[in-house]
N, C-alpha and C. Protein backbone atom coordinates (compact mmCIF):
# COMPACT_ATOMS: atom_id res chain seq x y z
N UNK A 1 0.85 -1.16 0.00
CA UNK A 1 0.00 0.00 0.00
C UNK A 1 0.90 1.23 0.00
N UNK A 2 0.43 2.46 -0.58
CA UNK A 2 1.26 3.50 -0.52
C UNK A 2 0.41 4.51 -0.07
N UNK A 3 1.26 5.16 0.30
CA UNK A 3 1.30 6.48 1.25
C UNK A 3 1.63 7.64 0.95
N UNK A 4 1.20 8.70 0.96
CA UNK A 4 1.53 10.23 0.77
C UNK A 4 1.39 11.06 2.35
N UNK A 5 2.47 11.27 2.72
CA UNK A 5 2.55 12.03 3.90
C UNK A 5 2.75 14.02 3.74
N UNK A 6 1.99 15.01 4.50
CA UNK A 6 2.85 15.84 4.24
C UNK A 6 3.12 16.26 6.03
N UNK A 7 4.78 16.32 6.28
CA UNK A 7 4.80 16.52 7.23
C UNK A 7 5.06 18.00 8.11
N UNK A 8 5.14 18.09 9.24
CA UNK A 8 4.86 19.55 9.78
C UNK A 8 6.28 19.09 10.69
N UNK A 9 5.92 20.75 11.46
CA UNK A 9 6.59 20.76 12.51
C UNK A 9 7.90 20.12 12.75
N UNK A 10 9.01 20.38 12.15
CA UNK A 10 10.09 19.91 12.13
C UNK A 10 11.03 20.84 13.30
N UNK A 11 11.07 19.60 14.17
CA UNK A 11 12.21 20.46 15.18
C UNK A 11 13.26 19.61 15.76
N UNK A 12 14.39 20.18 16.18
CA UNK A 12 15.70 19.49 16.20
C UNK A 12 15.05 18.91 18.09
N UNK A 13 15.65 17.64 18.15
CA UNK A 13 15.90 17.14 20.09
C UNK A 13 16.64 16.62 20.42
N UNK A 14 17.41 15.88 21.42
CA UNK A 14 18.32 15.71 21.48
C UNK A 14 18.66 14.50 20.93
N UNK A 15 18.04 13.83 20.10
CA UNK A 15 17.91 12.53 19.56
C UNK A 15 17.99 12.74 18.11
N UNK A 16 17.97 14.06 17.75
CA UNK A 16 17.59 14.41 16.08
C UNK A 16 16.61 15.25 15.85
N UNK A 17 16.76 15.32 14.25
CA UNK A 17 15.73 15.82 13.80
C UNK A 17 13.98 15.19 13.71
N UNK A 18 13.41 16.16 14.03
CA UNK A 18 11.70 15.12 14.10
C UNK A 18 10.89 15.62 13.54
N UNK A 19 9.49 15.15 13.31
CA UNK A 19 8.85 15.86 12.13
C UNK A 19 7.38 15.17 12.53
N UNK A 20 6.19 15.97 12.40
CA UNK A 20 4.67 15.54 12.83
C UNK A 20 4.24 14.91 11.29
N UNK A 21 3.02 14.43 11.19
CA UNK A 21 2.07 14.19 9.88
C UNK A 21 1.09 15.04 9.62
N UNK A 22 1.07 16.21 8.77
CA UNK A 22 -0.12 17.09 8.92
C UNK A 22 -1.39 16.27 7.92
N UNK A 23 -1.25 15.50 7.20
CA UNK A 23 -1.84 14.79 6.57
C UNK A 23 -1.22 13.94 5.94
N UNK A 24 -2.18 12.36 5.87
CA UNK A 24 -1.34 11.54 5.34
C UNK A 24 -2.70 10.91 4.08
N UNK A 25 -2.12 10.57 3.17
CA UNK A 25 -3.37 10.11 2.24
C UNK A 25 -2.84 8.63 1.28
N UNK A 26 -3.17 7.98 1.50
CA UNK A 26 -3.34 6.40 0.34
C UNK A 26 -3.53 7.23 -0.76
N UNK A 27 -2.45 6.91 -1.45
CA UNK A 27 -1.84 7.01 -2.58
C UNK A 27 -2.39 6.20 -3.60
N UNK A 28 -4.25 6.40 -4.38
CA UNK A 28 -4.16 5.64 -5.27
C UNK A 28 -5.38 6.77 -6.15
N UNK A 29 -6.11 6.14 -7.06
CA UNK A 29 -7.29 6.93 -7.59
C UNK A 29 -7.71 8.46 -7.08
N UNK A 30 -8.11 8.05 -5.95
CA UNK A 30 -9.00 8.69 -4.93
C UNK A 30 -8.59 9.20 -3.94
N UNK A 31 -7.24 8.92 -3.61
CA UNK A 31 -6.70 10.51 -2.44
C UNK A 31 -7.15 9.77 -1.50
N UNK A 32 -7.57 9.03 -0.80
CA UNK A 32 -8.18 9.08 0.63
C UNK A 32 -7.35 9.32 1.56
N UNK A 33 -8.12 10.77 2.61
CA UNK A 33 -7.44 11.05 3.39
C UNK A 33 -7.31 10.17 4.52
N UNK A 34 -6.77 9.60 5.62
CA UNK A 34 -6.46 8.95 6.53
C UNK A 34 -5.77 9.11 7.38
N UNK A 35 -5.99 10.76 7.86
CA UNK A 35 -5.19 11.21 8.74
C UNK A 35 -5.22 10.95 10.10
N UNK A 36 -6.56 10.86 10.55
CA UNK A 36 -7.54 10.07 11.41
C UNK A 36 -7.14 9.08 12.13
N UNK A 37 -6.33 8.19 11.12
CA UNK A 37 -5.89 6.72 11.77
C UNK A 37 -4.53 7.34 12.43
N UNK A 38 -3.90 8.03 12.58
CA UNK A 38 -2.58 7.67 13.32
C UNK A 38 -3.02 9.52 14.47
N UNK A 39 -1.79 9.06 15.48
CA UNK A 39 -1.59 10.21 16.14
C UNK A 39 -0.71 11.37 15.57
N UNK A 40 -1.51 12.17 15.16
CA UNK A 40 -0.84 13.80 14.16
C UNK A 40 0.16 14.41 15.22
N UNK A 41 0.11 14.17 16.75
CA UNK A 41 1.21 14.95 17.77
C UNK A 41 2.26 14.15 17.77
N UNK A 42 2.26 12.67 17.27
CA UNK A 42 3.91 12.19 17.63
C UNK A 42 4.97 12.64 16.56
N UNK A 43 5.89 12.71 17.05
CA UNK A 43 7.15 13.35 16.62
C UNK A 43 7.78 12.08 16.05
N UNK A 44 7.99 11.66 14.64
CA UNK A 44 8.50 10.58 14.04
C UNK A 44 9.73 11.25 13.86
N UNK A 45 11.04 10.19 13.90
CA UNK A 45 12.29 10.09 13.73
C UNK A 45 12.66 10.21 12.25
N UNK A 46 12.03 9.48 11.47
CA UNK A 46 12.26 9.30 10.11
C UNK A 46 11.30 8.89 9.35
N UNK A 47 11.10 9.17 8.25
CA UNK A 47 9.83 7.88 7.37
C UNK A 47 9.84 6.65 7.74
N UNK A 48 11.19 6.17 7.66
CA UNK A 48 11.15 4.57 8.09
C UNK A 48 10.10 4.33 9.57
N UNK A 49 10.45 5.42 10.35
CA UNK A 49 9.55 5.32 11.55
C UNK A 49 7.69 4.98 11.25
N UNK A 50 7.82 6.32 10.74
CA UNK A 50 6.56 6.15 9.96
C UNK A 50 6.12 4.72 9.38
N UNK A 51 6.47 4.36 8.46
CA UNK A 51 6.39 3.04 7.82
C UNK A 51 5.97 2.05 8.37
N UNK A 52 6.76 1.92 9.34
CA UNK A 52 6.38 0.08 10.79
C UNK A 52 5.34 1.27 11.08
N UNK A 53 5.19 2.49 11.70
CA UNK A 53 4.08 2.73 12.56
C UNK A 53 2.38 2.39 11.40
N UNK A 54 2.60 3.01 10.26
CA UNK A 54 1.43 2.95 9.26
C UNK A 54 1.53 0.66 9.20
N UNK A 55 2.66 0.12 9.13
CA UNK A 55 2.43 -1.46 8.90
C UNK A 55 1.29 -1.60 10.17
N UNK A 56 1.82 -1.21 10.98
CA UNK A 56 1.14 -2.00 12.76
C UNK A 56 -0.50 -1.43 12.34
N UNK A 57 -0.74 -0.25 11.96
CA UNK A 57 -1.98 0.46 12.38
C UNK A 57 -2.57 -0.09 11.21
N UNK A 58 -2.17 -0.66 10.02
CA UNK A 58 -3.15 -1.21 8.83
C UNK A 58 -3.36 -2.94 9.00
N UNK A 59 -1.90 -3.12 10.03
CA UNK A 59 -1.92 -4.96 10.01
C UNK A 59 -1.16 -5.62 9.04
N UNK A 60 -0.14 -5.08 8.26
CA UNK A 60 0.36 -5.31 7.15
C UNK A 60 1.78 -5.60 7.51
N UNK A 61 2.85 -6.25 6.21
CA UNK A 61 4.12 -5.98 6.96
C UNK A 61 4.30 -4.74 6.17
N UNK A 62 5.59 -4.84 6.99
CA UNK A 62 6.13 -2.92 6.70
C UNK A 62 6.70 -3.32 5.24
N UNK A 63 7.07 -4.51 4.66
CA UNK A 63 7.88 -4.35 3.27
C UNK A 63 6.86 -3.96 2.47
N UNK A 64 5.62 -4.03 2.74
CA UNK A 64 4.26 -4.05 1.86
C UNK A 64 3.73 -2.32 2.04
N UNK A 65 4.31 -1.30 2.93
CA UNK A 65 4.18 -0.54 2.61
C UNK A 65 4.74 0.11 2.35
N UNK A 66 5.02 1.37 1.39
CA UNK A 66 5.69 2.50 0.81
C UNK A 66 4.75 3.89 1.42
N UNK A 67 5.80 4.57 1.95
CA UNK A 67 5.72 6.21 2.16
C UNK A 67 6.82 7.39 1.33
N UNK A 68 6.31 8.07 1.32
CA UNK A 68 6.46 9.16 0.71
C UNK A 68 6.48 10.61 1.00
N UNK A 69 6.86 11.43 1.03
CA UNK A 69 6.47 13.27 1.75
C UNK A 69 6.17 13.54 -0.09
N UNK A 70 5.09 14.08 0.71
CA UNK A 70 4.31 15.20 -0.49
C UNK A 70 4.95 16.36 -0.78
């Protein structure tokens, strides 16, 4: 499944750089937004973060999904 993220809030911590999801949308025909399904306040490390977090919340493995920044 694929993914279109656009992300926000990018701020440095002491762990790195981090970044929110201001919207995330399935990437096919129809745009569906699905921002809904995840928490918009956590501070992801990287896409890859993203990725296992979108596998766990759809039930999928993570090789089966692809993300992206809009």
């Amino acid at each position: 499944m694929k993914f279109e993220y656009t992300p926000t809030a990018v701020r440095e911590t002491a762990e790195g750089l981090r970044f929110r999801v201001r919207r995330l949308n399935i990437s096919d025909r129809t745009r569906r937004d699905v921002s809904h399904m995840i928490d918009r306040t956590y501070d992801y490390a990287s896409p890859r973060e993203l990725r296992w977090h979108l596998a766990d919340v759809f039930h999928m493995d993570p090789k089966s999904v692809d993300v992206r920044a809009a």
